[in-house]
N, C-alpha and C. Protein backbone atom coordinates (compact mmCIF):
# COMPACT_ATOMS: atom_id res chain seq x y z
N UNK A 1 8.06 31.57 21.63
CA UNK A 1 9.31 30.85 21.53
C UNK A 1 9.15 29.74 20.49
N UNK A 2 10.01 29.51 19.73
CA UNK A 2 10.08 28.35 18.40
C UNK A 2 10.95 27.06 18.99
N UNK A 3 10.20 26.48 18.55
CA UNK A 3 11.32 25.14 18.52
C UNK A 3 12.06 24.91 17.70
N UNK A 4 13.62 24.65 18.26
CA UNK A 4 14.33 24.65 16.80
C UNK A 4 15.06 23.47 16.65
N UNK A 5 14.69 22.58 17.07
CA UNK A 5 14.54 20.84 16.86
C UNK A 5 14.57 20.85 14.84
N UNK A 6 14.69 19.60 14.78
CA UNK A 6 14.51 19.23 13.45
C UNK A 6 13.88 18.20 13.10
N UNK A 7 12.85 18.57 13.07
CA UNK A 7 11.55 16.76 12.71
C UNK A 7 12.46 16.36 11.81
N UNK A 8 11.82 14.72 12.18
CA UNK A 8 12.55 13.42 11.73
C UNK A 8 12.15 13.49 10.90
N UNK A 9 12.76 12.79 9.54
CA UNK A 9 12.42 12.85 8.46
C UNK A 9 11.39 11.62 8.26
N UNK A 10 10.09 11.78 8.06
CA UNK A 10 9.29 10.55 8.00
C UNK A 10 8.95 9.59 6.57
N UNK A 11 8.81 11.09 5.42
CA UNK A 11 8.41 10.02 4.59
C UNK A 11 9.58 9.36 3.27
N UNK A 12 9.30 8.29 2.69
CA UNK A 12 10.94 7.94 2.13
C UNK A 12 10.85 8.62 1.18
N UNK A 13 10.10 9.37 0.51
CA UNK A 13 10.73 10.15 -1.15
C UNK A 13 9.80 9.61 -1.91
N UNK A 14 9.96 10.01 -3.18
CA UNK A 14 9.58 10.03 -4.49
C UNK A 14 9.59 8.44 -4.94
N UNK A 15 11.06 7.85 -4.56
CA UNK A 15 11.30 6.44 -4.80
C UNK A 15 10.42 5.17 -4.40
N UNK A 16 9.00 5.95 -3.66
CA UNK A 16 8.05 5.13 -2.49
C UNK A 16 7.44 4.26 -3.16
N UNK A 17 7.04 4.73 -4.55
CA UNK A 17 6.12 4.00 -5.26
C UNK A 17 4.80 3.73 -4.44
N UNK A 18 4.31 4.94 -4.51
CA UNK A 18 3.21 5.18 -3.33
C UNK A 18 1.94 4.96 -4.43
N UNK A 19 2.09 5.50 -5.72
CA UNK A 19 1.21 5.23 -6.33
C UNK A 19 1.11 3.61 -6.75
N UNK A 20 1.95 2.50 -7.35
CA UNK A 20 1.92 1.56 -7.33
C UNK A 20 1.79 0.78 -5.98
N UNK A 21 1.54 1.26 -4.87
CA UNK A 21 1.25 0.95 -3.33
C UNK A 21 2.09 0.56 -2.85
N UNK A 22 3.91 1.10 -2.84
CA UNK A 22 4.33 1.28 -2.23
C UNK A 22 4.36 2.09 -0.82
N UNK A 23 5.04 1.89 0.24
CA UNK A 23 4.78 3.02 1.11
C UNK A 23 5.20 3.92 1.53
N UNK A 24 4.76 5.04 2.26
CA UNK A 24 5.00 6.35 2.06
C UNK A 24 5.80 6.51 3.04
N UNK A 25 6.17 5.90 4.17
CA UNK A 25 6.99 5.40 5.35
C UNK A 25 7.70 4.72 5.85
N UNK A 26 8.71 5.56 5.95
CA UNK A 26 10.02 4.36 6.95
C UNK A 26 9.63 3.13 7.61
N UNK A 27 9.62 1.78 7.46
CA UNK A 27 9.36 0.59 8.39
C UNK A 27 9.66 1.10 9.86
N UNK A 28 10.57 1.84 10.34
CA UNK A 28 10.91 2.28 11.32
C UNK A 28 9.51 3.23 12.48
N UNK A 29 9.34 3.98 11.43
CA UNK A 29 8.40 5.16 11.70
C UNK A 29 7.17 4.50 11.66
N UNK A 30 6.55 3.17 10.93
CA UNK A 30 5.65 2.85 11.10
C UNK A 30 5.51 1.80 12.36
N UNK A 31 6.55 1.37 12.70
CA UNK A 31 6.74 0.35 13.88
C UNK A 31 6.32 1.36 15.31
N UNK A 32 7.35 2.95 15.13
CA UNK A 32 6.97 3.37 16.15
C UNK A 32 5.90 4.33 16.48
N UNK A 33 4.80 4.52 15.47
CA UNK A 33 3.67 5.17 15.30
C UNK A 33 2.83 3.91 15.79
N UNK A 34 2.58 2.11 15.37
CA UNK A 34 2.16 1.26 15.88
C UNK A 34 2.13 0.55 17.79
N UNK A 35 3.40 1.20 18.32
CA UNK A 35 3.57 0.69 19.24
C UNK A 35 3.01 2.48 20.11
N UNK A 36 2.77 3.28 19.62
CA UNK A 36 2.39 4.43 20.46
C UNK A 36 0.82 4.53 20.28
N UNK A 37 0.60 3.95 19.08
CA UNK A 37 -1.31 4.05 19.33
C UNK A 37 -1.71 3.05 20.42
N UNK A 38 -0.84 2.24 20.59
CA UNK A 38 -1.38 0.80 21.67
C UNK A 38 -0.91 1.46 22.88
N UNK A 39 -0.47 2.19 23.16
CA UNK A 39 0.09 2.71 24.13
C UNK A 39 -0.92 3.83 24.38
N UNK A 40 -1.46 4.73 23.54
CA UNK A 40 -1.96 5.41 23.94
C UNK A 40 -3.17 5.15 24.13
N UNK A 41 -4.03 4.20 23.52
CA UNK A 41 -5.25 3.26 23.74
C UNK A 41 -5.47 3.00 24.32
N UNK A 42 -3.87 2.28 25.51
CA UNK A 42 -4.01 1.69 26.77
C UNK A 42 -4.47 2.49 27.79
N UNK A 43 -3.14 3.23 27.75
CA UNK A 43 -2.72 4.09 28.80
C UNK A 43 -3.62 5.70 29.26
N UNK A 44 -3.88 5.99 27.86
CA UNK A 44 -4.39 7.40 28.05
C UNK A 44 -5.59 7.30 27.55
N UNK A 45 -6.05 7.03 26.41
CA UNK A 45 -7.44 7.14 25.75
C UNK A 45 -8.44 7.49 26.52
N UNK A 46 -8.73 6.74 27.62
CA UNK A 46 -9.33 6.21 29.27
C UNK A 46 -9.82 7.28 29.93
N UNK A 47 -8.41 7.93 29.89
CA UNK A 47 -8.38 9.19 31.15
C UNK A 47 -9.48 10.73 31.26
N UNK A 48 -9.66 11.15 32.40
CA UNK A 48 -9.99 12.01 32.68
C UNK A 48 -9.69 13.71 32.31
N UNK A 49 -9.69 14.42 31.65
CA UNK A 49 -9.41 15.90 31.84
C UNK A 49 -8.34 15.69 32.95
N UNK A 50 -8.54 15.30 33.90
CA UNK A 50 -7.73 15.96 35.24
C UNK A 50 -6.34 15.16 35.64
N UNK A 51 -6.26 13.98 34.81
CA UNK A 51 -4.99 13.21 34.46
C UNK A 51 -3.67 14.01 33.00
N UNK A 52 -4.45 15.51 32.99
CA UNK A 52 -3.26 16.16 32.30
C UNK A 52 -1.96 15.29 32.20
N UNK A 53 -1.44 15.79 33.82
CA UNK A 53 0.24 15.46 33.50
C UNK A 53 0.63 13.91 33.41
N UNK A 54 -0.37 12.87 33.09
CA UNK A 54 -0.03 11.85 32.76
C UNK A 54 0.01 11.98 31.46
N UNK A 55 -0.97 12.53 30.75
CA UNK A 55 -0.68 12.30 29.47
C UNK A 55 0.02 13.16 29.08
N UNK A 56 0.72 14.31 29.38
CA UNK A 56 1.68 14.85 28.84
C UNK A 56 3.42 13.99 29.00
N UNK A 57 3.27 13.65 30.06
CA UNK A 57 4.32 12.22 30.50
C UNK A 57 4.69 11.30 29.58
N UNK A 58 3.39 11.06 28.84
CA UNK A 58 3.04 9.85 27.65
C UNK A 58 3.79 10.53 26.43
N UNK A 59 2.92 11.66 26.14
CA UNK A 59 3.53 12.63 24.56
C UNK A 59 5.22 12.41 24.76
N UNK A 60 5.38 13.41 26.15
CA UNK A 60 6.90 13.95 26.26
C UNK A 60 8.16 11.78 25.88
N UNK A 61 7.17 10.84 26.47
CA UNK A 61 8.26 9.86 26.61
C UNK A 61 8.34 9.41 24.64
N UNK A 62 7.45 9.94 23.66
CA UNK A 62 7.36 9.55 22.27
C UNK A 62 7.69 10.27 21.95
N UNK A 63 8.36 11.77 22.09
CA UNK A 63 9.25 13.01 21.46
C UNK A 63 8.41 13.97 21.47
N UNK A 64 7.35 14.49 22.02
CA UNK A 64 6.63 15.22 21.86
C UNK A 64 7.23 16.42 22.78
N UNK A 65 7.31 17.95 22.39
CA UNK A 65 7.16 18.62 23.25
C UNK A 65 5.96 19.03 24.00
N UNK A 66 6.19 19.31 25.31
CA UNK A 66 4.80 19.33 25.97
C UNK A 66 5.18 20.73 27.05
N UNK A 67 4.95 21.89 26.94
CA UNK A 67 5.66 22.35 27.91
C UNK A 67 3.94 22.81 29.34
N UNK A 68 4.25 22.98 30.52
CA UNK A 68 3.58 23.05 31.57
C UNK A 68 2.31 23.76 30.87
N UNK A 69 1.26 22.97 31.58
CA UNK A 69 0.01 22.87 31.89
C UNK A 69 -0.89 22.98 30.27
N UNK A 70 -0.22 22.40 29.18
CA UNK A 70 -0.24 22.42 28.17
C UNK A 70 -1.26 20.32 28.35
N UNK A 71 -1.95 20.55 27.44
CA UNK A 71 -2.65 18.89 27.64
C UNK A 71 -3.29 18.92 25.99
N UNK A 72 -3.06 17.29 25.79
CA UNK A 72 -4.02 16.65 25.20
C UNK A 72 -4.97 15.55 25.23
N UNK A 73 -6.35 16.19 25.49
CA UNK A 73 -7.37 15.07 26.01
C UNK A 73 -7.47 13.73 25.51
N UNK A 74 -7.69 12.56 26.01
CA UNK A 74 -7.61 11.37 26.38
C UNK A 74 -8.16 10.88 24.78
N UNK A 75 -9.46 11.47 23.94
CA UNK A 75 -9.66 10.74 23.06
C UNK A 75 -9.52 11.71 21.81
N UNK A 76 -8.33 12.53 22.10
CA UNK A 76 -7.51 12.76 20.92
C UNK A 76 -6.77 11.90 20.50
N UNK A 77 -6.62 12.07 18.89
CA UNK A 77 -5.48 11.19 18.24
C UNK A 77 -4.38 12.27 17.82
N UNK A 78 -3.42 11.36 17.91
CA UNK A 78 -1.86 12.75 17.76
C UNK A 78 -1.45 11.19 16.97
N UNK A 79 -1.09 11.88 15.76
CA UNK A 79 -0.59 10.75 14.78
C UNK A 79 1.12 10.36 14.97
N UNK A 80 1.95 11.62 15.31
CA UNK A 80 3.26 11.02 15.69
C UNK A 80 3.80 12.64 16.37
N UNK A 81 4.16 11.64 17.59
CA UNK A 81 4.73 12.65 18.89
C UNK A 81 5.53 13.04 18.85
N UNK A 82 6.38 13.14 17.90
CA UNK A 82 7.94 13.77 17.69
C UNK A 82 7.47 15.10 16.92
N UNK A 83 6.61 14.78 16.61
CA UNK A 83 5.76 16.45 15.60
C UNK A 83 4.88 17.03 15.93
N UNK A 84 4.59 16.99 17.32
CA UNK A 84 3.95 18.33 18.13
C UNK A 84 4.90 18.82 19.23
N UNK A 85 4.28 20.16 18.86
CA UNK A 85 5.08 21.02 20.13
C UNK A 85 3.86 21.75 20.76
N UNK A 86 4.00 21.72 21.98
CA UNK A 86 2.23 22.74 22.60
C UNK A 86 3.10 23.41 23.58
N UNK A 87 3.43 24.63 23.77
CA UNK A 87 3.07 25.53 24.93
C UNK A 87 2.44 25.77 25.79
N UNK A 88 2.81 26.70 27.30
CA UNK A 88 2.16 26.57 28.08
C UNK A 88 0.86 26.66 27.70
N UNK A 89 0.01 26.03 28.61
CA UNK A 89 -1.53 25.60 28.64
C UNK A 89 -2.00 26.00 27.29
N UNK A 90 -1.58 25.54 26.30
CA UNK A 90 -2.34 25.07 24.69
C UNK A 90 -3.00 23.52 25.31
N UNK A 91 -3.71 23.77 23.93
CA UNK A 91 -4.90 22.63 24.98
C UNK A 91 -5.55 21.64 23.40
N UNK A 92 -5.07 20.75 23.08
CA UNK A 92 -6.03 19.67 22.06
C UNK A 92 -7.39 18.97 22.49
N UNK A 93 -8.63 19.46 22.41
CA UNK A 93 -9.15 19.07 23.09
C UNK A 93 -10.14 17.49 22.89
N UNK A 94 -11.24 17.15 22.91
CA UNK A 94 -11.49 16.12 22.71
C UNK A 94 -11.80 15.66 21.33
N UNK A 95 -11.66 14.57 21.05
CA UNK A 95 -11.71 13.80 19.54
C UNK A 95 -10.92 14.16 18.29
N UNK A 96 -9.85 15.57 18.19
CA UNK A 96 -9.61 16.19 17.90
C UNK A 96 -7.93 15.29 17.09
N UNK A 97 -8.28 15.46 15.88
CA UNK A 97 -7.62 14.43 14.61
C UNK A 97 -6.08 15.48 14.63
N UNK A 98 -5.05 14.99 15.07
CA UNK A 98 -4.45 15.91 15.15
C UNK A 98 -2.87 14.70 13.64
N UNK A 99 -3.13 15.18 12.73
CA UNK A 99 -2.53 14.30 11.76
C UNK A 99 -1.66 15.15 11.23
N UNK A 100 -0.32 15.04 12.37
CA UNK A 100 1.13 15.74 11.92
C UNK A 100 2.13 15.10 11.53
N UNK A 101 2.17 14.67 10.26
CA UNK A 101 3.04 14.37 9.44
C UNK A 101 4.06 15.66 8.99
N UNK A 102 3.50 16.85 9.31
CA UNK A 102 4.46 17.99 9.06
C UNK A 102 4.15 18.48 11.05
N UNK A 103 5.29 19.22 11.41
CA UNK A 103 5.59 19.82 12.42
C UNK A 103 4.34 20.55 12.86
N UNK A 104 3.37 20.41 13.88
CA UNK A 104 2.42 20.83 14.31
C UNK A 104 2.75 21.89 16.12
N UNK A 105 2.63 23.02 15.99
CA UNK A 105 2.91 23.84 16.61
C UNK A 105 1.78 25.00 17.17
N UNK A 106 1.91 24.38 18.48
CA UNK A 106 0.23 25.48 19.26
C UNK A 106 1.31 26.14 19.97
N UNK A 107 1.22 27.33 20.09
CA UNK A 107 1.80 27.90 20.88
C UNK A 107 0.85 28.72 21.87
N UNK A 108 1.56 29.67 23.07
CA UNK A 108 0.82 29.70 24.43
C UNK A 108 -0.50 30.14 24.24
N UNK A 109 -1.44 28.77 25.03
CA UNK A 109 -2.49 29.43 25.25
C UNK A 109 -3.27 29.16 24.06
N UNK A 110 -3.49 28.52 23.03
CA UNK A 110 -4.11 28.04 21.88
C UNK A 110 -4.90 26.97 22.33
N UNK A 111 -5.91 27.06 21.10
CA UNK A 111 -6.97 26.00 21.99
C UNK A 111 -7.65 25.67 20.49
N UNK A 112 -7.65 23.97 20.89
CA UNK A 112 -8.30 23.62 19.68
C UNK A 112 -9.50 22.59 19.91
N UNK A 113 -10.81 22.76 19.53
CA UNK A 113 -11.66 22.25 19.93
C UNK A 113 -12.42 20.91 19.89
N UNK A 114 -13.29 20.45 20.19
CA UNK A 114 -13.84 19.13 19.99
C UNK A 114 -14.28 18.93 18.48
N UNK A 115 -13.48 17.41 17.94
CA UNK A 115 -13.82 17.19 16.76
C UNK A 115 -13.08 18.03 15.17
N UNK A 116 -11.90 18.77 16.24
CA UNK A 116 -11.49 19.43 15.07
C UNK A 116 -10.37 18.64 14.36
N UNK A 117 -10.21 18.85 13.08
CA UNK A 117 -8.74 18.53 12.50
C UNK A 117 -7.42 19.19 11.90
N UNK A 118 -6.34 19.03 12.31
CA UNK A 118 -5.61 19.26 11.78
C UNK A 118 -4.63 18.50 10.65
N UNK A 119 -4.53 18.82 9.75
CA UNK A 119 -4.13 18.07 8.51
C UNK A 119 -3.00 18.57 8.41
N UNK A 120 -1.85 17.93 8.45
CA UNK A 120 -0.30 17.87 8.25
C UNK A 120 0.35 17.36 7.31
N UNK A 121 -0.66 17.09 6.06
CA UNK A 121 0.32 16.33 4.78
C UNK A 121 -1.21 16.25 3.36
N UNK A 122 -0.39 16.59 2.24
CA UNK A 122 -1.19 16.33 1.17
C UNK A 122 -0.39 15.67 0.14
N UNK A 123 -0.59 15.82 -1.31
CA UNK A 123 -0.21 14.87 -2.37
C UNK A 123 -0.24 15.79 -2.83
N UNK A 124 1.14 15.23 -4.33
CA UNK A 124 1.29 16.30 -5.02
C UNK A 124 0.18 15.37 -6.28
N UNK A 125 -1.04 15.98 -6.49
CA UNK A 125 -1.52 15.02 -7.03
C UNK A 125 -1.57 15.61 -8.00
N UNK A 126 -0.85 16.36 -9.18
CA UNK A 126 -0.65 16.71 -10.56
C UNK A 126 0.41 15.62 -10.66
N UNK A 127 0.96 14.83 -10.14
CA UNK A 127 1.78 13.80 -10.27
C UNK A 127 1.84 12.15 -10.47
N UNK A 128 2.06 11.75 -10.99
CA UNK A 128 1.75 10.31 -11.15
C UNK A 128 2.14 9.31 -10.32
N UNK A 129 2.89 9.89 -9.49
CA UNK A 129 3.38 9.63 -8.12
C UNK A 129 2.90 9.43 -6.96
N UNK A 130 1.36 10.71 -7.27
CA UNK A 130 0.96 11.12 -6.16
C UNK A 130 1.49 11.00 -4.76
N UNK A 131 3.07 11.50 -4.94
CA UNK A 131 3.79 11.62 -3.45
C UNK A 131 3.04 11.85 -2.48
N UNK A 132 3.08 11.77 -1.37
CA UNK A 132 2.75 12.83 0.11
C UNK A 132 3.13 13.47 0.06
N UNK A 133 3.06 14.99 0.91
CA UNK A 133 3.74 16.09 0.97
C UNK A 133 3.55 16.22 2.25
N UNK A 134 4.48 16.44 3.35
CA UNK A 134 3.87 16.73 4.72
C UNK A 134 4.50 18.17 4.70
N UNK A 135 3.37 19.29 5.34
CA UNK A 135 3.51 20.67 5.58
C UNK A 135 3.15 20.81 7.22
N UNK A 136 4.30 21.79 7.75
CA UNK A 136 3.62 22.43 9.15
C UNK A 136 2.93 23.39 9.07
N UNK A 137 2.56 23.22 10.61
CA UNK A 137 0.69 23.69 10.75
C UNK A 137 1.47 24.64 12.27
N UNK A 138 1.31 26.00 12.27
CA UNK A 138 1.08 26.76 13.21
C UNK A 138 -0.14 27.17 13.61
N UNK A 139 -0.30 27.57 15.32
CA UNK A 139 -1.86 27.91 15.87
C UNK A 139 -1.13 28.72 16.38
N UNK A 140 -1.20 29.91 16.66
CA UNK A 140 -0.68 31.12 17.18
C UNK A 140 -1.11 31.28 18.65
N UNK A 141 -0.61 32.22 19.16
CA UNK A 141 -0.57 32.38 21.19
C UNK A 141 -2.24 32.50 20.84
N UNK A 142 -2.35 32.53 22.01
CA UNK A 142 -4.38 32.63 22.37
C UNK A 142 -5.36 32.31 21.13
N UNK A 143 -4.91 31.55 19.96
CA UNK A 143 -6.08 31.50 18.97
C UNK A 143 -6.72 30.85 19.41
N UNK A 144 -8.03 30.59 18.64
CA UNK A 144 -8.71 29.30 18.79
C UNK A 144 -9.13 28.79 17.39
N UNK A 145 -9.25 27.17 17.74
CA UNK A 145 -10.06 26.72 16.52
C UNK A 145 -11.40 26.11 16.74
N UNK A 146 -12.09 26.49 16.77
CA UNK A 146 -13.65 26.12 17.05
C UNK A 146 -13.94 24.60 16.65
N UNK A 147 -15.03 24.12 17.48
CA UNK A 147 -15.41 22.79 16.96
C UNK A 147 -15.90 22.42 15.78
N UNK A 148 -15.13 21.20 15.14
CA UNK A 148 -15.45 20.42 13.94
C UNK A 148 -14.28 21.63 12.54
N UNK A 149 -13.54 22.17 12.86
CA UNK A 149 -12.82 23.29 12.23
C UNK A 149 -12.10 22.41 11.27
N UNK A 150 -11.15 22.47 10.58
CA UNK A 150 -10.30 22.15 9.55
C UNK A 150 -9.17 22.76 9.29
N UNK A 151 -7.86 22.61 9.55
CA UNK A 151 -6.68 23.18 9.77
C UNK A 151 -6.12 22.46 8.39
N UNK A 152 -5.61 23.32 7.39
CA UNK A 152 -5.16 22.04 6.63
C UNK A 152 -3.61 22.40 6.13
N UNK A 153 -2.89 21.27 5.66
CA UNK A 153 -1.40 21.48 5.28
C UNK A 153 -0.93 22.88 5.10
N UNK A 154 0.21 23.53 6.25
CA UNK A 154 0.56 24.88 5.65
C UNK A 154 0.23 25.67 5.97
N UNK A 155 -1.05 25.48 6.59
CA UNK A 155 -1.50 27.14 6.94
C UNK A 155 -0.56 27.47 8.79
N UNK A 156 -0.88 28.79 9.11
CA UNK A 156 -0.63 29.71 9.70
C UNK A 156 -1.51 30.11 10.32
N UNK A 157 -2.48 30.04 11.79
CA UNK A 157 -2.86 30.76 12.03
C UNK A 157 -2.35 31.57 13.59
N UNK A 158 -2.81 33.18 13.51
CA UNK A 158 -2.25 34.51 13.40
C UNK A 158 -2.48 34.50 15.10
N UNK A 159 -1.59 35.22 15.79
CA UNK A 159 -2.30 34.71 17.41
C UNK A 159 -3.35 36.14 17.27
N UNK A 160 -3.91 35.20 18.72
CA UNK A 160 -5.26 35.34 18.79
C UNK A 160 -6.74 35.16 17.79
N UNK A 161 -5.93 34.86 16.68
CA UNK A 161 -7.21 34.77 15.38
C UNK A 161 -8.27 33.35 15.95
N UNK A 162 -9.35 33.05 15.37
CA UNK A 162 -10.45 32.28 15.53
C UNK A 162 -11.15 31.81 14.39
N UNK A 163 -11.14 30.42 14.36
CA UNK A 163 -11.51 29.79 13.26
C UNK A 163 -12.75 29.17 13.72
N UNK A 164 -13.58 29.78 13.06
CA UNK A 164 -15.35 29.21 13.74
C UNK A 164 -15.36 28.35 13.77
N UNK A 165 -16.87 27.51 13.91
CA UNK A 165 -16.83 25.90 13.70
C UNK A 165 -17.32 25.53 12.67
N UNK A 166 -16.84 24.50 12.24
CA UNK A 166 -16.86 24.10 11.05
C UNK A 166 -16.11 24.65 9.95
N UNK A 167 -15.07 25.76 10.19
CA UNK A 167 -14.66 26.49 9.00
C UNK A 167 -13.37 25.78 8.72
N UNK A 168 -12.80 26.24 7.68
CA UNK A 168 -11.81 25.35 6.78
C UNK A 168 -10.66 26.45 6.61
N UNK A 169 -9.70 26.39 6.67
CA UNK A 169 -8.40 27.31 6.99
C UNK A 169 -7.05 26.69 5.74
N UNK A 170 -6.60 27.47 5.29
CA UNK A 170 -5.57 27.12 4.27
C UNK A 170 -4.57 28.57 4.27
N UNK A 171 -3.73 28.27 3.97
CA UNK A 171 -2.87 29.63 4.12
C UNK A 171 -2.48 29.87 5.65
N UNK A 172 -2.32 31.33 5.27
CA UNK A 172 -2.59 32.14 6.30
C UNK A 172 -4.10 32.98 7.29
N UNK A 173 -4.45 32.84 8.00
CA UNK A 173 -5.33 33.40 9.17
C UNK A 173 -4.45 35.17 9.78
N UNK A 174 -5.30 36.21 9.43
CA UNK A 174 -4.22 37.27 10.14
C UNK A 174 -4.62 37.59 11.72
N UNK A 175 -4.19 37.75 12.73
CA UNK A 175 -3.61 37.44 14.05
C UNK A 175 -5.41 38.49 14.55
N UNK A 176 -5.92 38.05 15.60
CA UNK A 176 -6.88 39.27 16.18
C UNK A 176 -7.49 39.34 15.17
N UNK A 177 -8.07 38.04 13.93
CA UNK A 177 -9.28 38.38 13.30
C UNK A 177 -10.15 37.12 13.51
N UNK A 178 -11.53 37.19 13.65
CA UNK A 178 -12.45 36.18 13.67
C UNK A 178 -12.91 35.75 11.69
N UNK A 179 -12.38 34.32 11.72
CA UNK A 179 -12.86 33.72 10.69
C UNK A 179 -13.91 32.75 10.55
N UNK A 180 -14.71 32.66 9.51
CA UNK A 180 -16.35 31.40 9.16
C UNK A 180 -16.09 30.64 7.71
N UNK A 181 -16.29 29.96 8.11
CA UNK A 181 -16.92 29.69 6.41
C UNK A 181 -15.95 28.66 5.99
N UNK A 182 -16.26 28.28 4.87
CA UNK A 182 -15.35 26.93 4.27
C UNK A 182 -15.29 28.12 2.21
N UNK A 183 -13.89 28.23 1.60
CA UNK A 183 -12.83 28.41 2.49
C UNK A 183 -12.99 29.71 3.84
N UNK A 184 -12.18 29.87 5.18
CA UNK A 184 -12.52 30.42 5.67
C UNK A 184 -12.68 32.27 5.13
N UNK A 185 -13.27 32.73 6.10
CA UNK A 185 -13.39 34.36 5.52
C UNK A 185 -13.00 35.29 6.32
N UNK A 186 -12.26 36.36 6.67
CA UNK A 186 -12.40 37.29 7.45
C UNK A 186 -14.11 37.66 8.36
N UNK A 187 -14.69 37.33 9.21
CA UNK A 187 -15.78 38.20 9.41
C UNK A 187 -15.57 39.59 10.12
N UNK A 188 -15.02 39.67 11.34
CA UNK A 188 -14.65 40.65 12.26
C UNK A 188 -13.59 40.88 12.60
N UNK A 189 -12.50 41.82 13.22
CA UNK A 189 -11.41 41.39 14.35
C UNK A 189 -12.17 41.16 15.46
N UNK A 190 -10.90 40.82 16.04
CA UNK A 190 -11.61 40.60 17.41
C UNK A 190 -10.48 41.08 18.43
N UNK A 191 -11.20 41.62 20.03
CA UNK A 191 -10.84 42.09 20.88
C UNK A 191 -9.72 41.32 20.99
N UNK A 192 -8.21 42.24 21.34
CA UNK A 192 -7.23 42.30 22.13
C UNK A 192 -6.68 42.35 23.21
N UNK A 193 -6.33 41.19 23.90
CA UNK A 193 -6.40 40.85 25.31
C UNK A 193 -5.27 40.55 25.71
N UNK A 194 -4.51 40.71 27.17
CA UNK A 194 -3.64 39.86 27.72
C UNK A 194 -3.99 38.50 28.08
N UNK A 195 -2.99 37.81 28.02
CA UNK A 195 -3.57 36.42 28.55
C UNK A 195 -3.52 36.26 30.32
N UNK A 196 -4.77 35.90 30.53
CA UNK A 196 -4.97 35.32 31.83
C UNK A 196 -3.66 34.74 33.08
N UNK A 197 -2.79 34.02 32.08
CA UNK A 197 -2.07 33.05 32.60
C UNK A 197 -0.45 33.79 32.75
């Protein structure tokens, strides 16, 4: 199932003067990205694995979709909650850089591991501008992304596909294949399963 919401528009344009150090963000959007890291510092950082539905409580009250038994562990960072969506029991797991400046989308049953990142925005840096660019990031039903992995602006990955650890992902990932390597590689498919849940 897709979400068919419409992320907020975060960054101001071309007009940012991002390269002269202007900024790349609404005063608005930075006020309420500031008052949700203190919040989540407070409130959740702390917590246990087994305090799930508090911190999904937390995501869902900053715009986040969160749907049942879906969690993100306590010393994940989720850069702005209006731009994740997780499905049932998709799972962010610990330390895990989750930097969605573009629409970040796990759907059922995805699992992303300790220390991994997901990257939701680049620069158009043939530009003198060097704008931001924020791109969404899909994780497909049952994938996984292995620990210390690299998800970066744009890509796609395929359900059930697997991104080893440490490997680096751009594009597309095709669905039921195991990937390694930095950029990543096809190694194997992999077994086709129902999900558990």
């Amino acid at each position: 199932m897709s979400d068919t919401r419409t992320k907020a528009r975060i960054l101001e344009g071309p007009d940012a003067g991002m390269a002269a150090g202007g900024p790349s963000f609404s005063l608005g959007n930075r006020i309420q990205r500031a008052i949700w890291i203190l919040v989540w510092g407070i409130c959740a950082s702390w917590t246990p694995r087994q305090l799930a539905p508090w911190r999904r409580l937390l995501l869902r009250s900053f715009g986040a979709t969160m749907d049942a038994g879906s969690d993100v562990r306590g010393s994940a960072r989720v850069w702005y909650p209006p731009n994740l969506v997780m499905r049932e029991r998709a799972l962010i797991g610990p330390r895990v850089n989750c930097y969605n400046m573009g629409l970040i989308t796990l759907e059922r049953g995805a699992s992303v591991s300790q220390d991994a990142s997901l990257c939701g925005g680049t620069h158009h840096f043939d530009d003198a501008g060097f704008q931001l660019v924020a791109r969404d990031i899909v994780i497909g039903a049952q994938a996984w992304i292995a620990a210390e992995a690299f998800v970066g602006p744009g890509a796609t990955i395929g359900e059930g596909a697997v991104l080893g650890a440490r490997g680096v992902a751009f594009g597309r990932l095709d669905p039921w294949t195991v990937y390694a390597g930095n950029p990543a590689r096809p190694v194997r498919e992999r077994k086709r399963f129902a999900p558990p849940f």
